[in-house]
PDB file of N, CA and C in Angstrom:
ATOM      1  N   UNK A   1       0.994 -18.180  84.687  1.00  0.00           N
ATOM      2  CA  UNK A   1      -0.388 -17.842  84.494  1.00  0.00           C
ATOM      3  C   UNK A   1      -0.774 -16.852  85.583  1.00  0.00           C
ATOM      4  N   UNK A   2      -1.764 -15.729  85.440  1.00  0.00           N
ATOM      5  CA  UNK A   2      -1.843 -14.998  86.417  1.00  0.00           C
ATOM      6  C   UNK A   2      -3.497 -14.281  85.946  1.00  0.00           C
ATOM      7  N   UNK A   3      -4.285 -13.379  86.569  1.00  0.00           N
ATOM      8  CA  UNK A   3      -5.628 -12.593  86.526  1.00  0.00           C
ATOM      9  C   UNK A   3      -5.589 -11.620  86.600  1.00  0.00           C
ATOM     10  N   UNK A   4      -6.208 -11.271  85.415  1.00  0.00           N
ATOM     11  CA  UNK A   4      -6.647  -9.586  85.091  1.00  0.00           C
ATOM     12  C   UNK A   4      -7.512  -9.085  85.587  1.00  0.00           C
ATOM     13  N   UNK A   5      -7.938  -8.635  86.129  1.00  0.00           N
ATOM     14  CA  UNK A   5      -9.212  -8.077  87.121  1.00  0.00           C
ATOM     15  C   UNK A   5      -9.134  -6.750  86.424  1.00  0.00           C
ATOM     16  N   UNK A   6     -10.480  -6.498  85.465  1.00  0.00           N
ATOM     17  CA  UNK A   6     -10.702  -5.563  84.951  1.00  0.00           C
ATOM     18  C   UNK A   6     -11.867  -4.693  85.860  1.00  0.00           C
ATOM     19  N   UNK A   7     -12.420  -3.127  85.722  1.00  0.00           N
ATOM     20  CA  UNK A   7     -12.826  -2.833  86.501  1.00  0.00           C
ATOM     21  C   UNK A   7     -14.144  -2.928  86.158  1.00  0.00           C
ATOM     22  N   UNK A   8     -14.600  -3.827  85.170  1.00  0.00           N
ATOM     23  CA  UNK A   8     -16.453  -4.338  85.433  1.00  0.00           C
ATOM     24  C   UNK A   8     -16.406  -5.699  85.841  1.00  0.00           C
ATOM     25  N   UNK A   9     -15.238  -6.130  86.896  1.00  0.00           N
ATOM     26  CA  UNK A   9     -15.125  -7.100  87.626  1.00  0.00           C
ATOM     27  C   UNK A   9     -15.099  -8.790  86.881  1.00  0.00           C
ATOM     28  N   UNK A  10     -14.848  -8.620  86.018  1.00  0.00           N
ATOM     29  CA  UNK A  10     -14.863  -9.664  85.069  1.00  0.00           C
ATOM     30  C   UNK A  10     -13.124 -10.156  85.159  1.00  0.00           C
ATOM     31  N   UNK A  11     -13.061 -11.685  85.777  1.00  0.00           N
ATOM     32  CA  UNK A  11     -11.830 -12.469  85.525  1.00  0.00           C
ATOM     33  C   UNK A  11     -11.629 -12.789  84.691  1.00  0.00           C
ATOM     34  N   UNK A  12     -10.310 -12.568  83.970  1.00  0.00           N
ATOM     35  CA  UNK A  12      -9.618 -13.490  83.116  1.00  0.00           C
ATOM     36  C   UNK A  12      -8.299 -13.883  83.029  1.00  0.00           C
ATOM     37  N   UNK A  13      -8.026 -15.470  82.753  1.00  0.00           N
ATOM     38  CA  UNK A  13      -6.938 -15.689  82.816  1.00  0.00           C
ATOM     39  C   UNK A  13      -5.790 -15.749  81.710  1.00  0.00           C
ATOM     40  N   UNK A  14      -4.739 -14.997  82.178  1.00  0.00           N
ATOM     41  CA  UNK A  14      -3.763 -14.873  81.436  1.00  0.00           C
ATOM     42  C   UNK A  14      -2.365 -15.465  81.286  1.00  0.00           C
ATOM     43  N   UNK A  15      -1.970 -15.828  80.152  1.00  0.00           N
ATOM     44  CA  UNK A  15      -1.121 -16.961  80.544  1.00  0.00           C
ATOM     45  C   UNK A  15       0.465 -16.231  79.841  1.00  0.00           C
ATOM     46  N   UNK A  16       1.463 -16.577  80.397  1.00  0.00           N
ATOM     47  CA  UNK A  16       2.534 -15.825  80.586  1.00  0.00           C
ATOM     48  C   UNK A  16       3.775 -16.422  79.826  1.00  0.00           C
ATOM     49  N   UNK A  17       4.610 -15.789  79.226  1.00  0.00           N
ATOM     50  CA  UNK A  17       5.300 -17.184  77.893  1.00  0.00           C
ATOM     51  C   UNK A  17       6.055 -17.853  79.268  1.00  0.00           C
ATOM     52  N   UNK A  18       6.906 -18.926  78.128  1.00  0.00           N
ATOM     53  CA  UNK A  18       7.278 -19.625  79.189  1.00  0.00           C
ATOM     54  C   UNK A  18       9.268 -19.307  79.375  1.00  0.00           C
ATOM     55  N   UNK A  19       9.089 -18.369  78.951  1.00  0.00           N
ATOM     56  CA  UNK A  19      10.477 -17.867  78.876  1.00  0.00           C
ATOM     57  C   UNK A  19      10.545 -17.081  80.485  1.00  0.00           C
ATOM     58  N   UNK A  20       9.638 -16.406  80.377  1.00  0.00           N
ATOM     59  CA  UNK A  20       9.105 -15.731  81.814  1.00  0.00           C
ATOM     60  C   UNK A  20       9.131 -17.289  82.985  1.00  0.00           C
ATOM     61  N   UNK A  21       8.166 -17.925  82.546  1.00  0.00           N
ATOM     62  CA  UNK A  21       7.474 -18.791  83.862  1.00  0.00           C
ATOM     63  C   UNK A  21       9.136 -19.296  83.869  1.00  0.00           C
ATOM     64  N   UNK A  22       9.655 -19.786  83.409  1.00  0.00           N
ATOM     65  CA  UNK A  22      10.870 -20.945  83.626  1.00  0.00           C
ATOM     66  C   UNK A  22      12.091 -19.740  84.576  1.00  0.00           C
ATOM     67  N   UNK A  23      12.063 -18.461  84.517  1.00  0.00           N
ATOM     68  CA  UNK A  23      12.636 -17.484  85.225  1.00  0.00           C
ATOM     69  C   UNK A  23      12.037 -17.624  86.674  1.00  0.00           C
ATOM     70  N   UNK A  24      10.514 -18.092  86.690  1.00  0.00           N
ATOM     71  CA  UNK A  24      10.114 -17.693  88.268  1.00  0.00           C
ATOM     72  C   UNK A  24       9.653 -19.755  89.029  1.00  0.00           C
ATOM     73  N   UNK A  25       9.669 -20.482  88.366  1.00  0.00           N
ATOM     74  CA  UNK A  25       9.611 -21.706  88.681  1.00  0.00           C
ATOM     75  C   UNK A  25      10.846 -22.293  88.595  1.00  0.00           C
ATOM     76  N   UNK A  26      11.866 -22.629  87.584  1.00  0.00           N
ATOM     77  CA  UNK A  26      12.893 -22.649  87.587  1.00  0.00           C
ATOM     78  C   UNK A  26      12.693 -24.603  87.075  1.00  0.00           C
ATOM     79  N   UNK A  27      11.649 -24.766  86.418  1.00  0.00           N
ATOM     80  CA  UNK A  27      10.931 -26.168  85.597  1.00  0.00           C
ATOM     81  C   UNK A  27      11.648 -26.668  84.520  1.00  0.00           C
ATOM     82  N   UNK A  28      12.363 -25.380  83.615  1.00  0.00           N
ATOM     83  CA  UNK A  28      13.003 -25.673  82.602  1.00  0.00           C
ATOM     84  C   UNK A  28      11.999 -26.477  81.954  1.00  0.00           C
ATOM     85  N   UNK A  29      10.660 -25.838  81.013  1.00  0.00           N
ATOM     86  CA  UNK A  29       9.928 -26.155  80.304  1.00  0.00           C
ATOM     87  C   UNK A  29      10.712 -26.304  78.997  1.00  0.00           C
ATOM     88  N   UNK A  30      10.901 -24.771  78.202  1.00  0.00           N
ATOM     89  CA  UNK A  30      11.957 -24.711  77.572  1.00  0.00           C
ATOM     90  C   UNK A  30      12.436 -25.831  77.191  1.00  0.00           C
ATOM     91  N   UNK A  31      13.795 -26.292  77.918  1.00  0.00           N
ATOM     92  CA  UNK A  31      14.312 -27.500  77.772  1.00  0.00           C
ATOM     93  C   UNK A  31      13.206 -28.454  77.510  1.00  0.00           C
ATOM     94  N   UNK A  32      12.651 -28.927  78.500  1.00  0.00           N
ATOM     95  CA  UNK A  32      12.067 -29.781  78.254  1.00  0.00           C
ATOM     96  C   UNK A  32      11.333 -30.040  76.579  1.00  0.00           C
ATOM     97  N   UNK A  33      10.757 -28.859  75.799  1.00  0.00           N
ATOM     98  CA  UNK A  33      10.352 -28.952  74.529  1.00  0.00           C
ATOM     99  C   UNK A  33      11.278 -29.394  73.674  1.00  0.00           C
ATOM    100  N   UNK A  34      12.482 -28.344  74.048  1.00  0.00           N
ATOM    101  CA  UNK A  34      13.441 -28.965  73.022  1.00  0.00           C
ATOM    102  C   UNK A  34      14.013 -29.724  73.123  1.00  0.00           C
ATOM    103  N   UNK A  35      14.153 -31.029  73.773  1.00  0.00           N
ATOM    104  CA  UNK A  35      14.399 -32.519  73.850  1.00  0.00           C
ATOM    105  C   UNK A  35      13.519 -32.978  73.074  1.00  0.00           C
ATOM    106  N   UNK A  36      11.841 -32.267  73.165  1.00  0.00           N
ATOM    107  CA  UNK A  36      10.918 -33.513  72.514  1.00  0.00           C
ATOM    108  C   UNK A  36      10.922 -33.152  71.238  1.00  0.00           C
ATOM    109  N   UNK A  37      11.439 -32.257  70.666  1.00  0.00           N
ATOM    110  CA  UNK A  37      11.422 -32.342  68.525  1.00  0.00           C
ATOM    111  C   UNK A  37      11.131 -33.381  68.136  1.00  0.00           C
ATOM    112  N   UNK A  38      10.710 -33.640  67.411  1.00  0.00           N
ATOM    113  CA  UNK A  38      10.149 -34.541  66.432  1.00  0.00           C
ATOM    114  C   UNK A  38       9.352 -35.374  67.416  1.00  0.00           C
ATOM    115  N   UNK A  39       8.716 -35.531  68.276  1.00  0.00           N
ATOM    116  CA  UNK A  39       8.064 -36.379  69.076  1.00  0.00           C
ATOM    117  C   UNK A  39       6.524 -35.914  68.710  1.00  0.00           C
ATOM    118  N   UNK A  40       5.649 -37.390  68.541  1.00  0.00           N
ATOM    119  CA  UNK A  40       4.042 -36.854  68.156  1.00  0.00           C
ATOM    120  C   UNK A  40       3.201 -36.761  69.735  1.00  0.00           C
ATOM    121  N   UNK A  41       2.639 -36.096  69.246  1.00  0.00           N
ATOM    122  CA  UNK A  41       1.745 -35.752  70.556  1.00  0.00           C
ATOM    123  C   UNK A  41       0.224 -35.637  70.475  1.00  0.00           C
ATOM    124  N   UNK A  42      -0.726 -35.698  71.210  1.00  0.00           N
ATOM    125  CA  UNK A  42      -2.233 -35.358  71.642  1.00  0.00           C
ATOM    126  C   UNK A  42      -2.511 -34.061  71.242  1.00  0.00           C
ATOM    127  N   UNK A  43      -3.124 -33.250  70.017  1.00  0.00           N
ATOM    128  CA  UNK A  43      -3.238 -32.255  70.143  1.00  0.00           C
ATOM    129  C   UNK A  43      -4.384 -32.037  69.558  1.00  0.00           C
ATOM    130  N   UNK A  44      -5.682 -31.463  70.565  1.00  0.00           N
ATOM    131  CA  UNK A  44      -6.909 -30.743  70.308  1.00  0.00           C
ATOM    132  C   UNK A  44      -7.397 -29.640  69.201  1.00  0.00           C
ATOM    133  N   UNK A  45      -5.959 -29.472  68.725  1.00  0.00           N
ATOM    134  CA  UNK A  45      -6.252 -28.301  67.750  1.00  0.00           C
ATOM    135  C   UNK A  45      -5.451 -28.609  65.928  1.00  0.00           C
ATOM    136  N   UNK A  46      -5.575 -29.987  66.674  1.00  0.00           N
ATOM    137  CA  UNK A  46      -5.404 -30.259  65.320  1.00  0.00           C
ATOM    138  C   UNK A  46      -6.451 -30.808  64.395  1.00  0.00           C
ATOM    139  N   UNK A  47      -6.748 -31.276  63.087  1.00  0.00           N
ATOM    140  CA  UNK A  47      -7.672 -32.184  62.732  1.00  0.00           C
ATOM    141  C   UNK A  47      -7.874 -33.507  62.688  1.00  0.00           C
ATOM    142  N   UNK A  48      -6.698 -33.835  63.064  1.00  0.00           N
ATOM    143  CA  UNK A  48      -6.042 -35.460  63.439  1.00  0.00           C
ATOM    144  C   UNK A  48      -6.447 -36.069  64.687  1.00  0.00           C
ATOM    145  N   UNK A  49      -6.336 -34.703  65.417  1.00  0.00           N
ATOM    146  CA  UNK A  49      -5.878 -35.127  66.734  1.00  0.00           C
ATOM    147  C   UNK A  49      -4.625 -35.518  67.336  1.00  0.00           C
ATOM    148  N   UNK A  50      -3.737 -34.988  66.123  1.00  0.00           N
ATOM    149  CA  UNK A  50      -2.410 -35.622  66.360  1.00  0.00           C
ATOM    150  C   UNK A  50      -1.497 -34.562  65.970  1.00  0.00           C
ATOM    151  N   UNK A  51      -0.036 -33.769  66.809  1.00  0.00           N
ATOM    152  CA  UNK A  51       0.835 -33.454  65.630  1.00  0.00           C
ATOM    153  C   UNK A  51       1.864 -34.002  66.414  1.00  0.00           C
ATOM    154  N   UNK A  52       2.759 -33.319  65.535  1.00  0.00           N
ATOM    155  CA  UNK A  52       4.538 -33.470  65.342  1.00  0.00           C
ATOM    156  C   UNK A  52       4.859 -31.941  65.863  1.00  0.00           C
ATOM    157  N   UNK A  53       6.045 -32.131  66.998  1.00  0.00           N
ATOM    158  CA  UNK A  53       6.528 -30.569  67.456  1.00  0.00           C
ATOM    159  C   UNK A  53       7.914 -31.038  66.602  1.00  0.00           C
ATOM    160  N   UNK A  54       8.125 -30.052  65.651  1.00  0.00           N
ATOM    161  CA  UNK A  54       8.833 -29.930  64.458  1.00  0.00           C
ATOM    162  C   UNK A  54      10.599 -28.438  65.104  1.00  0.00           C
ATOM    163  N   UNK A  55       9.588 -27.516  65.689  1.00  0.00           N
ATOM    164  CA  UNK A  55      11.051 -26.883  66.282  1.00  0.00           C
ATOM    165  C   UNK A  55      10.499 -25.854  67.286  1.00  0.00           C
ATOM    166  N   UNK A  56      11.370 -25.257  68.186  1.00  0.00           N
ATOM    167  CA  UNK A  56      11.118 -24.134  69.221  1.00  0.00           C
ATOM    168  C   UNK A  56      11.721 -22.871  68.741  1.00  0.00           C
ATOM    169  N   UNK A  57      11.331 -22.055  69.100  1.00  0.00           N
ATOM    170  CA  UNK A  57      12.411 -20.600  68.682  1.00  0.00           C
ATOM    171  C   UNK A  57      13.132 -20.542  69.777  1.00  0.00           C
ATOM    172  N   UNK A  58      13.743 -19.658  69.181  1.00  0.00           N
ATOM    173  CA  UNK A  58      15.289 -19.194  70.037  1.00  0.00           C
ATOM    174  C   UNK A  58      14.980 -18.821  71.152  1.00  0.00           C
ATOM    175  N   UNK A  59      13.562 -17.809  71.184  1.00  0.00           N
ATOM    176  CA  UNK A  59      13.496 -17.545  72.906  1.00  0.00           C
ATOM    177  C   UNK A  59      12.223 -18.164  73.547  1.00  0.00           C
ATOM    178  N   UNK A  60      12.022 -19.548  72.806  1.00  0.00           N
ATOM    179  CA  UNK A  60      11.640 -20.402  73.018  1.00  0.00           C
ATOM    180  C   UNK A  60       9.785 -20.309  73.273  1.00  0.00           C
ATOM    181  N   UNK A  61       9.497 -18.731  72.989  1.00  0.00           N
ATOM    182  CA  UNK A  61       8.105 -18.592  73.170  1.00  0.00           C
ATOM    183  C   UNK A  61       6.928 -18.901  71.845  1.00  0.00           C
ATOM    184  N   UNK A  62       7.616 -19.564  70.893  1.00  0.00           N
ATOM    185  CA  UNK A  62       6.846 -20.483  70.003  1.00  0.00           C
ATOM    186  C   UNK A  62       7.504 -21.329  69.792  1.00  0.00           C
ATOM    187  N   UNK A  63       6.331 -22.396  69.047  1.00  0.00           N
ATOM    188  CA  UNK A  63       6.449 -23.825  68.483  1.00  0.00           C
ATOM    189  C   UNK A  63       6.348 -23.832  67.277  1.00  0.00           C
ATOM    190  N   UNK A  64       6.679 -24.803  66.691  1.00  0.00           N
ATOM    191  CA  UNK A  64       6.344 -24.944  65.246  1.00  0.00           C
ATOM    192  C   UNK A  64       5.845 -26.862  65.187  1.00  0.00           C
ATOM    193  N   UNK A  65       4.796 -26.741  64.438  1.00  0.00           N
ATOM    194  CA  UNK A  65       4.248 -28.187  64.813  1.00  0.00           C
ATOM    195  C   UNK A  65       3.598 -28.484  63.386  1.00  0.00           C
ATOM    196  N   UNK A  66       4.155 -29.936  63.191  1.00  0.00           N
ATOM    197  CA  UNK A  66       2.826 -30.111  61.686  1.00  0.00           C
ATOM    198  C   UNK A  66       1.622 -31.262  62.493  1.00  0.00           C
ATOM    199  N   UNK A  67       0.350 -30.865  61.570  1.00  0.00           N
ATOM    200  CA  UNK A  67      -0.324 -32.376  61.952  1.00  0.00           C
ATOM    201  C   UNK A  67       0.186 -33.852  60.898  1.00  0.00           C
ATOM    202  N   UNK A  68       0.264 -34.570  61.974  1.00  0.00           N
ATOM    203  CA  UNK A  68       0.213 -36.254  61.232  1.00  0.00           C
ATOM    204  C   UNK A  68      -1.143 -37.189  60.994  1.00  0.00           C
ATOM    205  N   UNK A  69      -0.630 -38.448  61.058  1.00  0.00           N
ATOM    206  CA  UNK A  69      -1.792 -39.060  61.222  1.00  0.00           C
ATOM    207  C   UNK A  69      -2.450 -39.820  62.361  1.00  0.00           C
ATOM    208  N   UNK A  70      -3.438 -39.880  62.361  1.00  0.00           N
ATOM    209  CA  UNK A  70      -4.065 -40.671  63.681  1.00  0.00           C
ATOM    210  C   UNK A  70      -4.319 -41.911  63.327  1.00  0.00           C
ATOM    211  N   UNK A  71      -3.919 -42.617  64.953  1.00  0.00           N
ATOM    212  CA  UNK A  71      -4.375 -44.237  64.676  1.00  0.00           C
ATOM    213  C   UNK A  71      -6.675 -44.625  64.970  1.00  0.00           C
ATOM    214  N   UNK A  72      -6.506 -43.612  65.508  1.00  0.00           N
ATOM    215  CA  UNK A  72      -7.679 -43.415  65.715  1.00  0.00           C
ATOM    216  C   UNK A  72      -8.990 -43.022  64.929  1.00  0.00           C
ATOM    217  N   UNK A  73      -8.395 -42.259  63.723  1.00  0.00           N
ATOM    218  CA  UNK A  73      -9.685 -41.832  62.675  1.00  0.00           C
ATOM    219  C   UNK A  73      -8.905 -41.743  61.323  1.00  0.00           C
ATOM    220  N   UNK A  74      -9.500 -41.503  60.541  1.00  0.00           N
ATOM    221  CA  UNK A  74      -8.924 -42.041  59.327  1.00  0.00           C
ATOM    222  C   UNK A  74      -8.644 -40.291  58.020  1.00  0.00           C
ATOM    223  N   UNK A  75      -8.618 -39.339  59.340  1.00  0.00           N
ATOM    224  CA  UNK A  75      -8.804 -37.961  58.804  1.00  0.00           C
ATOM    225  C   UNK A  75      -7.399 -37.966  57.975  1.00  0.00           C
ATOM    226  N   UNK A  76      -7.025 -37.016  56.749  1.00  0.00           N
ATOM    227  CA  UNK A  76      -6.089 -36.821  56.372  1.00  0.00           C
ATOM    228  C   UNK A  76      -5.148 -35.804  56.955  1.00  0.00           C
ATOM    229  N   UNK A  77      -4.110 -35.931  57.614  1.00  0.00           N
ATOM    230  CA  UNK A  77      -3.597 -34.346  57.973  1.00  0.00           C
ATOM    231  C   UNK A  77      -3.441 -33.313  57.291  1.00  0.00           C
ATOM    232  N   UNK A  78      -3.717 -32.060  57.432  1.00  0.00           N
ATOM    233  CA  UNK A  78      -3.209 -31.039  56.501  1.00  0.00           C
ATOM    234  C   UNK A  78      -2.194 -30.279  56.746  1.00  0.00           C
ATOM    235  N   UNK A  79      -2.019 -30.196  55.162  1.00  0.00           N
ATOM    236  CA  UNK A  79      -0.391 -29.813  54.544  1.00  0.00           C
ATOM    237  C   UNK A  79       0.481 -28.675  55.642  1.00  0.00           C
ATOM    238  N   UNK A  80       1.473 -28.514  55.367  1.00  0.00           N
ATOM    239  CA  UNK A  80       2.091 -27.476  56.184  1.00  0.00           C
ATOM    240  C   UNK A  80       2.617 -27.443  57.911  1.00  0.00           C
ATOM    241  N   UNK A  81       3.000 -26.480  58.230  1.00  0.00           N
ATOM    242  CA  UNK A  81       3.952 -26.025  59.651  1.00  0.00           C
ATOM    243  C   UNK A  81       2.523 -25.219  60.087  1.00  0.00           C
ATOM    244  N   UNK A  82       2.433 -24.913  61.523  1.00  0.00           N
ATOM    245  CA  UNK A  82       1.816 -23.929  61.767  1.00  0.00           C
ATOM    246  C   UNK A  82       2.486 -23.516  63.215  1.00  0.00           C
ATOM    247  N   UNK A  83       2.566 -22.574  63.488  1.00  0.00           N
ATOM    248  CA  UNK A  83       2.965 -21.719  64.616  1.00  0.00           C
ATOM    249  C   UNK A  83       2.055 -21.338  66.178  1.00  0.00           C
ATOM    250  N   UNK A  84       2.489 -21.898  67.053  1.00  0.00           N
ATOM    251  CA  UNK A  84       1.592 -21.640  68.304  1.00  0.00           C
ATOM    252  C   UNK A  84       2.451 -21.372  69.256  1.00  0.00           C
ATOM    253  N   UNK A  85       1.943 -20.784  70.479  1.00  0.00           N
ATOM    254  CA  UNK A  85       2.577 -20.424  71.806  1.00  0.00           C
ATOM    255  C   UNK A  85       3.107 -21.650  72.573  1.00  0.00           C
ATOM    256  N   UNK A  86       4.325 -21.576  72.562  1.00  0.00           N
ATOM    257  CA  UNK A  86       4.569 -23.042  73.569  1.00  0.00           C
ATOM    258  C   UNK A  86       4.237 -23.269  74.751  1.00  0.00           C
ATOM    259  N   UNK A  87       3.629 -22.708  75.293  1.00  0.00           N
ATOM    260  CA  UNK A  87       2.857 -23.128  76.542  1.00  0.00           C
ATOM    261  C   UNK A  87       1.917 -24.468  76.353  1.00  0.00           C
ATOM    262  N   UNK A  88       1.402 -23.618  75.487  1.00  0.00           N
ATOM    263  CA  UNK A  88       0.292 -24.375  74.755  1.00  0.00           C
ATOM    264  C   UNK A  88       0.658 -26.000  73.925  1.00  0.00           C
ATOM    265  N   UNK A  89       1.826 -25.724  73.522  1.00  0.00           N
ATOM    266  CA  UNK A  89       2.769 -27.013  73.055  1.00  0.00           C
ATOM    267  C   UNK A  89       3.026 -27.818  74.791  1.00  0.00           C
ATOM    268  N   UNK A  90       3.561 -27.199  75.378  1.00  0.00           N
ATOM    269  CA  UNK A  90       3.681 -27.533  76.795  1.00  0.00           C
ATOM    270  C   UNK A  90       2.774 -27.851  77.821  1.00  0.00           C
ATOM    271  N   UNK A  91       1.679 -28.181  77.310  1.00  0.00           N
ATOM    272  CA  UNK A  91       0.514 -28.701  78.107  1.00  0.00           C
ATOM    273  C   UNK A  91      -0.389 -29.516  77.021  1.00  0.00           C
ATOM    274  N   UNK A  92      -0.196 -29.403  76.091  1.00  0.00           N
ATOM    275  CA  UNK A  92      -0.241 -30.770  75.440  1.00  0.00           C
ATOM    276  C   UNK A  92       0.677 -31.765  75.482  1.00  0.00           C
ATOM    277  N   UNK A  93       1.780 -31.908  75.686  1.00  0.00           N
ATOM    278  CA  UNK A  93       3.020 -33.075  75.735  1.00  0.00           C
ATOM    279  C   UNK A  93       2.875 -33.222  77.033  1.00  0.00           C
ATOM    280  N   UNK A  94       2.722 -32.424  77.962  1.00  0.00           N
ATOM    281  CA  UNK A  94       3.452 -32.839  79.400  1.00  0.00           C
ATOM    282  C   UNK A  94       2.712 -32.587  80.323  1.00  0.00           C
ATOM    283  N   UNK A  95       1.620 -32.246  80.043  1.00  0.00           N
ATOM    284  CA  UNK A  95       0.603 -31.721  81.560  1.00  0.00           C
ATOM    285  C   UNK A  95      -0.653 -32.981  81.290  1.00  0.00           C
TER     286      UNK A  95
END
């Protein structure tokens, strides 16, 4: 993760894949995702509140995740895979 300092002085933060970060921390996030396949997790962006990390890509800078179901609400998950930045997979499972 790192800041853009644009020149009408406005911060923002930018977040860096993790193919990069695991080069300069040496965390082996990466790995770490792809051990958890098929494992359900906490996820805010789902409608459940719940998915499934289903697979990583090869250079490991996406996820592929379906939603399941929650024990918590009685929402239906919807259909399909959807694709996100694994960082983002990576701070939902583990941060």
């Amino acid at each position: 993760m790192g800041f853009v300092y644009l020149p009408c002085k406005i911060k923002m933060k930018v977040m860096i894949n993790l193919s990069i970060q695991d080069q300069f921390d040496g965390k082996g996030k990466i790995a770490e995702l792809r051990s958890a396949v098929g494992q359900e997790f906490s996820d805010n962006r789902s409608s459940t509140g719940r998915s499934r990390l289903i697979a990583v890509s090869v250079d490991g800078n996406t996820c592929t995740v379906e939603e399941c179901r929650s024990e918590y609400n009685k929402r239906e998950p919807k259909f399909g895979h959807k694709t996100q930045p694994s960082w983002l997979t990576w701070n939902s499972m583990f941060y």
